[in-house]
Protein backbone atom coordinates (compact mmCIF):
# COMPACT_ATOMS: atom_id res chain seq x y z
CA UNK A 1 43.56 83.46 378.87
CA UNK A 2 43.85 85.63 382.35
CA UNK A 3 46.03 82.51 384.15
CA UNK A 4 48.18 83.19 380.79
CA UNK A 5 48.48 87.23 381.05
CA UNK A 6 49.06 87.11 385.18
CA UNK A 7 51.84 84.07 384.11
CA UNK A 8 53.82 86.36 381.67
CA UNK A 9 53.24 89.19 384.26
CA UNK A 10 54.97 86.97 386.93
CA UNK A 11 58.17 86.14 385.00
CA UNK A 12 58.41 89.14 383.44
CA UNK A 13 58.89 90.86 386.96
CA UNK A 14 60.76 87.88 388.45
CA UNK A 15 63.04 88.70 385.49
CA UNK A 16 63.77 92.23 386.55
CA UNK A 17 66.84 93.12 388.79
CA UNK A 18 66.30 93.40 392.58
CA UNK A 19 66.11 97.05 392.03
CA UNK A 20 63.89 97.46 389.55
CA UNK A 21 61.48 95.22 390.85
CA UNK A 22 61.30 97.21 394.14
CA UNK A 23 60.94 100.48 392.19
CA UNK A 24 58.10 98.52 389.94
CA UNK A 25 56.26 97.71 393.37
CA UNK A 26 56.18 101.18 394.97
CA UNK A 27 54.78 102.62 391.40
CA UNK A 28 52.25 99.64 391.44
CA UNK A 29 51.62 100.75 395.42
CA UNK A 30 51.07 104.56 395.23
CA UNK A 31 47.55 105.38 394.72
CA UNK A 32 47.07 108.41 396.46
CA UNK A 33 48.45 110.95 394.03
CA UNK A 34 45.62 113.13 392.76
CA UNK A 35 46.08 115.23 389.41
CA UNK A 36 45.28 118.96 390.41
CA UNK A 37 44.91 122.01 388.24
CA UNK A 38 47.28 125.30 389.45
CA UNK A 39 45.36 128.30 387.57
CA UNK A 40 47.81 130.32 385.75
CA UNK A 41 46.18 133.36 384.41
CA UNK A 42 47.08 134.58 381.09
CA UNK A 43 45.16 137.55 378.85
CA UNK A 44 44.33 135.06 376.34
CA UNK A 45 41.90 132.97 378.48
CA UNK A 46 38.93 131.63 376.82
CA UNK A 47 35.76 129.66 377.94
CA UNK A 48 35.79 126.05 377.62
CA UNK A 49 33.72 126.34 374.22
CA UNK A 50 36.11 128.62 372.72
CA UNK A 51 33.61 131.14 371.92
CA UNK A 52 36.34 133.90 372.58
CA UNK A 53 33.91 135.19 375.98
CA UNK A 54 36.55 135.29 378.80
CA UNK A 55 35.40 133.24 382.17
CA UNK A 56 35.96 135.91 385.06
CA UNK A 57 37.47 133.88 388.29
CA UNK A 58 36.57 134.37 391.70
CA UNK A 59 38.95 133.94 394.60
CA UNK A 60 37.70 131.87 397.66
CA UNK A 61 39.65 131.16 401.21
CA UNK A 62 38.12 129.20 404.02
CA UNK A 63 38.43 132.42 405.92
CA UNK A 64 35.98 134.53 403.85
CA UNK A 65 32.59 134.14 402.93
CA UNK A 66 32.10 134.97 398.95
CA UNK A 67 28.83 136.85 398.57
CA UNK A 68 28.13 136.57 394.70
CA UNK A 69 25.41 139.33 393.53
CA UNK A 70 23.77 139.05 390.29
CA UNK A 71 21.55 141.83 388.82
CA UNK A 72 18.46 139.72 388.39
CA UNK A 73 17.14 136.76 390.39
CA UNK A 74 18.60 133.67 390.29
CA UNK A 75 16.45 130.88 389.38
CA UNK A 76 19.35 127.92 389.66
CA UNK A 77 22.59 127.68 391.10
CA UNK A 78 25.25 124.95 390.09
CA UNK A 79 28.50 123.83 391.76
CA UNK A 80 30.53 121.68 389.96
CA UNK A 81 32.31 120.03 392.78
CA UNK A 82 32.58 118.73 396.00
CA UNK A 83 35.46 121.50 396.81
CA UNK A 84 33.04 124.52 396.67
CA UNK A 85 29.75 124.79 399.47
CA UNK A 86 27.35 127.77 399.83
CA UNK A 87 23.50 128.14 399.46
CA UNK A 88 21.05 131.07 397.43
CA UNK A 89 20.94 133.36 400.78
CA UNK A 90 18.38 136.01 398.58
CA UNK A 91 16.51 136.31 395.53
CA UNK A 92 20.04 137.49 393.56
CA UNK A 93 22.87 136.76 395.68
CA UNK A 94 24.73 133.28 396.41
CA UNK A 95 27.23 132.66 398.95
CA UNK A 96 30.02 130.08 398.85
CA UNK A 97 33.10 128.87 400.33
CA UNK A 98 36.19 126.14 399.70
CA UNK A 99 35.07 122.91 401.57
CA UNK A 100 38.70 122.99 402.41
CA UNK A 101 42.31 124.23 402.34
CA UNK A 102 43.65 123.97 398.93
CA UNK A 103 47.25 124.80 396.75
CA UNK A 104 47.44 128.27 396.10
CA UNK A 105 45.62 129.37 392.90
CA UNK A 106 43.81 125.88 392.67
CA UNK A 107 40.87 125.79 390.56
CA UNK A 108 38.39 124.25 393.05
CA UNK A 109 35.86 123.96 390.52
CA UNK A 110 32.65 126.03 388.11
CA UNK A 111 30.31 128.10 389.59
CA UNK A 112 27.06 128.50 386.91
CA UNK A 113 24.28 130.75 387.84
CA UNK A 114 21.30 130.98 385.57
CA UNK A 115 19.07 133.85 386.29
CA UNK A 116 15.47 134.79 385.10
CA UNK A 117 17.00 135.96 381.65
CA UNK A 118 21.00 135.60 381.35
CA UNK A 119 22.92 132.46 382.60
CA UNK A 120 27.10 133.17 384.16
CA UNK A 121 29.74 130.73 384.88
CA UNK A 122 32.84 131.76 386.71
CA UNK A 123 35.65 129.33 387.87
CA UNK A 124 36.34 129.42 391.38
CA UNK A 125 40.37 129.58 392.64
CA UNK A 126 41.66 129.20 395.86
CA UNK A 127 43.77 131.96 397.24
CA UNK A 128 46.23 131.14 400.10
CA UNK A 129 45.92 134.82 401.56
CA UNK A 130 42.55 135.87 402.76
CA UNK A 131 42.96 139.67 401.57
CA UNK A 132 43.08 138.35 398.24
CA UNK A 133 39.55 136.29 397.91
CA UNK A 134 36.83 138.52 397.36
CA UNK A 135 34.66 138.98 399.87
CA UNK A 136 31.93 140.81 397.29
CA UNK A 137 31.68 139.83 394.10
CA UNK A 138 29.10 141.52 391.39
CA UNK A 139 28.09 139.91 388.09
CA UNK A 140 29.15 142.03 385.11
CA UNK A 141 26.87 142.75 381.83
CA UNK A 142 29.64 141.09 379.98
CA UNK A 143 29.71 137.79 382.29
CA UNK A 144 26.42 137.04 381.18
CA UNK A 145 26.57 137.15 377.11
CA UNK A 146 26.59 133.47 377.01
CA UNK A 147 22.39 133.23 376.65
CA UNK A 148 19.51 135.60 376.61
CA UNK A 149 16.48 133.54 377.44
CA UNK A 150 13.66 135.04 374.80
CA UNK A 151 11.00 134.38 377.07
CA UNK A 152 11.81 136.84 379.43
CA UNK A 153 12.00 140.68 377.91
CA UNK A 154 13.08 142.54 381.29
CA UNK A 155 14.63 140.60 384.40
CA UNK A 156 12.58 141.72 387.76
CA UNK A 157 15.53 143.25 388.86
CA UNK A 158 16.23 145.56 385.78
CA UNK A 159 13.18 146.46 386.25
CA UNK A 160 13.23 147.50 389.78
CA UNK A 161 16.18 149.82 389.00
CA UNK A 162 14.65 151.36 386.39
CA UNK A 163 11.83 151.53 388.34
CA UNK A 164 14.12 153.24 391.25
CA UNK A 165 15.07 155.56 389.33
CA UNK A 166 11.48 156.94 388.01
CA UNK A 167 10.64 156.85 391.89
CA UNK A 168 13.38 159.69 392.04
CA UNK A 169 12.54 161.77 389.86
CA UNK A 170 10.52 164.14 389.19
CA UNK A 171 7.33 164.95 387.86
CA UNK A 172 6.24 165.32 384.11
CA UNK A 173 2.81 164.48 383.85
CA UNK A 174 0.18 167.54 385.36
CA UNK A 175 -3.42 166.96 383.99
CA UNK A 176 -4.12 163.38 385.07
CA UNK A 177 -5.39 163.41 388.58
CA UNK A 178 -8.45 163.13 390.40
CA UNK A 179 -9.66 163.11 393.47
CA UNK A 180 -12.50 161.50 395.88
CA UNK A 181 -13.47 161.31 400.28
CA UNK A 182 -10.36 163.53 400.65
CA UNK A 183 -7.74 161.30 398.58
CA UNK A 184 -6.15 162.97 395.24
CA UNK A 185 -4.65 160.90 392.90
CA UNK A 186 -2.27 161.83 390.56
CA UNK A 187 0.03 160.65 387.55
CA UNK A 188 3.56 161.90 388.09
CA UNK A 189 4.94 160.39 384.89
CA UNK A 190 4.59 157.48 382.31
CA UNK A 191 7.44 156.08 380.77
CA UNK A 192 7.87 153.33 377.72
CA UNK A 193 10.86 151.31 377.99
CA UNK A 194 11.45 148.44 375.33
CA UNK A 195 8.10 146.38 375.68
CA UNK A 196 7.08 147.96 379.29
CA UNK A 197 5.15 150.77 380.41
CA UNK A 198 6.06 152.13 383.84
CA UNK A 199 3.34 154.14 385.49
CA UNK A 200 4.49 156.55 388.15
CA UNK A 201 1.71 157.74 390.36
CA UNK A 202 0.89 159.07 393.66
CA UNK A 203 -2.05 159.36 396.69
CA UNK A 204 -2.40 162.20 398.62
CA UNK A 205 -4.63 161.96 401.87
CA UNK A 206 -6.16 165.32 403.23
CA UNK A 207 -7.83 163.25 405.81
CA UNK A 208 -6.67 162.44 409.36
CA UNK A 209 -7.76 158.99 408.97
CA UNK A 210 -5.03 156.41 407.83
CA UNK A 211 -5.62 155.11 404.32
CA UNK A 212 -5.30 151.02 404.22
CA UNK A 213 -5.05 149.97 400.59
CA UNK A 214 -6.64 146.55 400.02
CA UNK A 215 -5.71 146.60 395.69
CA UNK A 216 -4.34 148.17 393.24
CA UNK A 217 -6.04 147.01 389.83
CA UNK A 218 -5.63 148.35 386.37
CA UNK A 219 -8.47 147.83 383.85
CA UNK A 220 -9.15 148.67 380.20
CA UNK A 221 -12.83 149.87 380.14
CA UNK A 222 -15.06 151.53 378.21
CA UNK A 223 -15.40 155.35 378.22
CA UNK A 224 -19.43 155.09 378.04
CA UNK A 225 -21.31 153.13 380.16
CA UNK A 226 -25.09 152.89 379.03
CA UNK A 227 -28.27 150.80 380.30
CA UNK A 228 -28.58 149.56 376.21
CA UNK A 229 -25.04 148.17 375.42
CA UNK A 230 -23.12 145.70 377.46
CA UNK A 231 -20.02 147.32 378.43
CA UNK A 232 -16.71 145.06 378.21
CA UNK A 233 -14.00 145.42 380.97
CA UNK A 234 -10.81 143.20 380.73
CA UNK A 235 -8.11 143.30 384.20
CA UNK A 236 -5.01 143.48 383.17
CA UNK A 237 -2.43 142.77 386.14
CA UNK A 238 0.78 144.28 386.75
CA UNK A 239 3.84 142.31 385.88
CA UNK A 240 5.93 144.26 389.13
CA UNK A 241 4.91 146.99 391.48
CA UNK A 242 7.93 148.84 393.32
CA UNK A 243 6.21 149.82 396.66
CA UNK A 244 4.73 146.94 399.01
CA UNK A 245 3.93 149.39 401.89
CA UNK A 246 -0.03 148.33 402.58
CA UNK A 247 -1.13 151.93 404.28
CA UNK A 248 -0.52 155.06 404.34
CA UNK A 249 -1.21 158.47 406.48
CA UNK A 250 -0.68 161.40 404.54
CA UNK A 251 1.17 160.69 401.16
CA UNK A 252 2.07 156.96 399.16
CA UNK A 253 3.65 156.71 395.23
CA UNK A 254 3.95 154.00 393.82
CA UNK A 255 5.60 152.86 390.05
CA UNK A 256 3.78 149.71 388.43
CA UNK A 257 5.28 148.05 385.43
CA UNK A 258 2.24 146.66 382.46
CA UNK A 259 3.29 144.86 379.34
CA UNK A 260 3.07 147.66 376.34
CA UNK A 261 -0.21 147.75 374.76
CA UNK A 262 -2.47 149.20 372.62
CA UNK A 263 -5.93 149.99 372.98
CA UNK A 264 -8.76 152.08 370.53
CA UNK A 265 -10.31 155.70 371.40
CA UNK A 266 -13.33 154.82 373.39
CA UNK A 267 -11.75 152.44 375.46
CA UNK A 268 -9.70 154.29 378.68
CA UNK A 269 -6.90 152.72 381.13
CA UNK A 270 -8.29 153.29 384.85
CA UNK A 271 -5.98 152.98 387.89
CA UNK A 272 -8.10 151.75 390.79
CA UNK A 273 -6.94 152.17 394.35
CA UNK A 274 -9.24 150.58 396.74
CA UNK A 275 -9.13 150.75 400.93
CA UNK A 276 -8.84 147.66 403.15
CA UNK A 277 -12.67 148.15 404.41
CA UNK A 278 -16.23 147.02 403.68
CA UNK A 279 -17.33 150.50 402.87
CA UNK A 280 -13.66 151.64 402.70
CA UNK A 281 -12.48 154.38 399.76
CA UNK A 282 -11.76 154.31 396.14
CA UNK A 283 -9.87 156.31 394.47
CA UNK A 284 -9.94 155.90 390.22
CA UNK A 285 -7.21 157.76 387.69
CA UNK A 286 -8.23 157.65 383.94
CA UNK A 287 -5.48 157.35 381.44
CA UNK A 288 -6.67 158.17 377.93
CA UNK A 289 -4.84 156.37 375.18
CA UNK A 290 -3.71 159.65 374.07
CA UNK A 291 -1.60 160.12 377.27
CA UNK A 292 0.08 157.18 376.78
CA UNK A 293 1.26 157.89 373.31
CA UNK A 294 2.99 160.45 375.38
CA UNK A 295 4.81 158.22 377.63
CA UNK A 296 8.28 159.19 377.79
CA UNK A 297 11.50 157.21 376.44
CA UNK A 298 13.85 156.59 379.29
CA UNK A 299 16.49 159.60 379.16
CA UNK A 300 20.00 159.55 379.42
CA UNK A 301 19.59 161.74 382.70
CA UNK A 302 17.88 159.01 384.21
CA UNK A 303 20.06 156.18 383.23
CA UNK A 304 23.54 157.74 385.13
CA UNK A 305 21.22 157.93 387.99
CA UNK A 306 20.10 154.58 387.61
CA UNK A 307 24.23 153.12 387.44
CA UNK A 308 25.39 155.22 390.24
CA UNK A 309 23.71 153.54 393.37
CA UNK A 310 24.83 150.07 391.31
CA UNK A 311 28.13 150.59 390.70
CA UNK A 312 28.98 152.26 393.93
C-alpha cells in the first residue's frame, strides 16, 4: 500500500508544469519557519481559563535583569520555556531574563510562581528597548486571586509586615511587666489579627553586663503550683518571631506571632526569656487570660503604616 501512495505521489508531481513543480519542491524544502506569537495588548485580555482574571505581562530584554518580588515566600517557581532563564535569588524574589534576542513584543513564554498561600502567573514579552522591560517588578493582591491555599491562614511575609508595623508603634499595654537580676520585662502591646496573636514585648537591662539570650519559650501553665497535685505545662512554639538578634546590652523588643487560643482561669500564658549560660538569667512575663481578651484588633492607623514602606 506505501509503494502505491509514493507511486501516485510520483506522477502526480511529474504531471505538474516545470514551474509548479519547482515551487512544490521549495515548499516541501523549507523547514525552518517557526510559528511565533507577537503580543498585542488589548483591555479585554483574559487568562487562558477564561475566568475573566486579567494575566499582568512583564517586559524582559537581554540587557536587564527582571527582579520579580512577591509578598510572601515562594515555595516553586515555573518557566514555561526554554526562552526565559533566572533562578529564586531570596526567599520572595525571582530573577529572570530572555535566553535570547527576540521580535519585539514576543511572548517568550509563562512565568507561574506559587507561594506559601497564593499562586501568580504572568506572561513574559520581549521588549526591543531596554527602558521599557522592567527592571522591578512587584506582585499585586489582584495577581494572585487565582488560589488561596486553606492550609496556610497568614503567609510569613504578611506576617512580618504586620509584625513591622506593631514593632513601630507604640505602647498600649502598662501593667504586665516584671522584672528579675536587673532585667525588666515588659508587654508593650497584644494584638489579635484573624487567627494570630502578635505579642509585642520588650527587655530592659540595668546591668553593665551584656545579656545573651539562649530561648525564648512560651508555655501555658498552671497559676498554682502545689507539692499535692501534679501540675500540667504544655510548650506552645511560636509560628514567627520578628527579631533574630541573639544579645543584647541595654534594651531588645521583640514581636512573636502564636496561633489564637483559648485557655481557662487558672491556667496563665508565661513568656520565658532565658540567657546563653549555665547559671545565666531568666526573665518570666505572665499573661493572664484576661489580658488577652484585651488584645487589640489591628487599626486602621496601623494598616497605612503598614502599605507605605510596601508600596514606596
Amino acid at each position: 500500500m506505501k509503494k502505491i501512495f509514493a507511486l501516485l505521489a510520483a506522477v502526480t508531481l511529474l504531471s505538474l508544469p516545470a514551474g509548479a513543480q519547482k515551487k512544490y519542491n521549495s515548499i516541501l524544502r523549507d523547514t525552518t519557519v517557526k510559528a511565533r506569537y507577537i503580543h498585542t495588548p488589548v483591555p479585554q485580555e483574559t487568562s487562558a481559563f477564561n475566568e475573566g482574571i486579567r494575566r499582568s505581562n512583564i517586559y524582559v530584554n537581554e540587557e536587564v535583569t527582571t527582579h520579580i518580588i512577591m509578598p510572601e515566600n515562594i515555595k516553586l517557581v515555573d518557566i514555561s520555556t526554554a526562552n526565559i532563564v533566572g533562578n529564586q535569588c531570596e526567599d520572595n524574589i525571582v530573577r529572570i531574563k530572555p535566553a535570547h534576542r527576540m521580535y519585539d513584543n514576543e511572548l517568550l513564554g509563562t512565568l507561574t510562581l506559587i507561594g506559601e498561600r497564593h499562586l501568580a502567573q504572568f506572561n513574559v514579552i520581549y521588549t526591543q528597548g531596554p527602558n521599557r522591560a522592567d527592571a522591578i517588578f512587584k506582585v499585586r493582591q489582584e495577581d494572585m486571586k487565582r488560589y488561596d491555599n486553606p492550609d496556610v491562614l497568614m503567609p510569613e511575609g504578611e506576617m512580618a509586615r504586620y509584625a513591622w508595623a506593631i514593632y513601630g508603634s507604640g505602647r498600649k499595654f502598662y501593667g504586665l511587666h516584671s522584672s528579675a537580676n536587673g532585667i525588666k520585662a515588659v508587654i508593650n502591646n497584644i494584638y489579635s489579627i484573624n487567627d494570630y496573636f502578635f505579642i509585642d514585648f520588650s527587655l530592659y537591662n540595668k546591668t553593665k553586663i551584656k545579656y545573651d539570650i539562649s530561648e525564648i519559650r512560651v508555655k501555658l501553665t498552671d497559676k498554682k503550683e502545689t507539692k499535692a497535685t501534679n501540675t500540667q505545662t504544655i510548650e506552645l512554639t511560636p509560628v514567627y518571631s520578628l527579631n533574630k538578634a541573639t544579645c543584647f546590652q541595654k534594651g531588645y523588643r521583640n514581636v512573636l506571632v502564636l496561633n489564637k487560643l483559648t485557655f481557662p482561669d487558672e491556667k496563665v500564658l508565661m513568656l520565658e526569656i532565658s540567657e546563653n549560660q549555665i547559671s545565666g538569667r531568666v526573665i518570666c512575663i505572665p499573661i493572664e487570660y484576661e489580658d488577652i481578651l484585651h488584645a487589640d484588633s489591628f487599626s486602621e492607623e496601623l494598616m497605612k503604616s503598614l502599605e507605605k514602606p510596601y508600596n514606596r
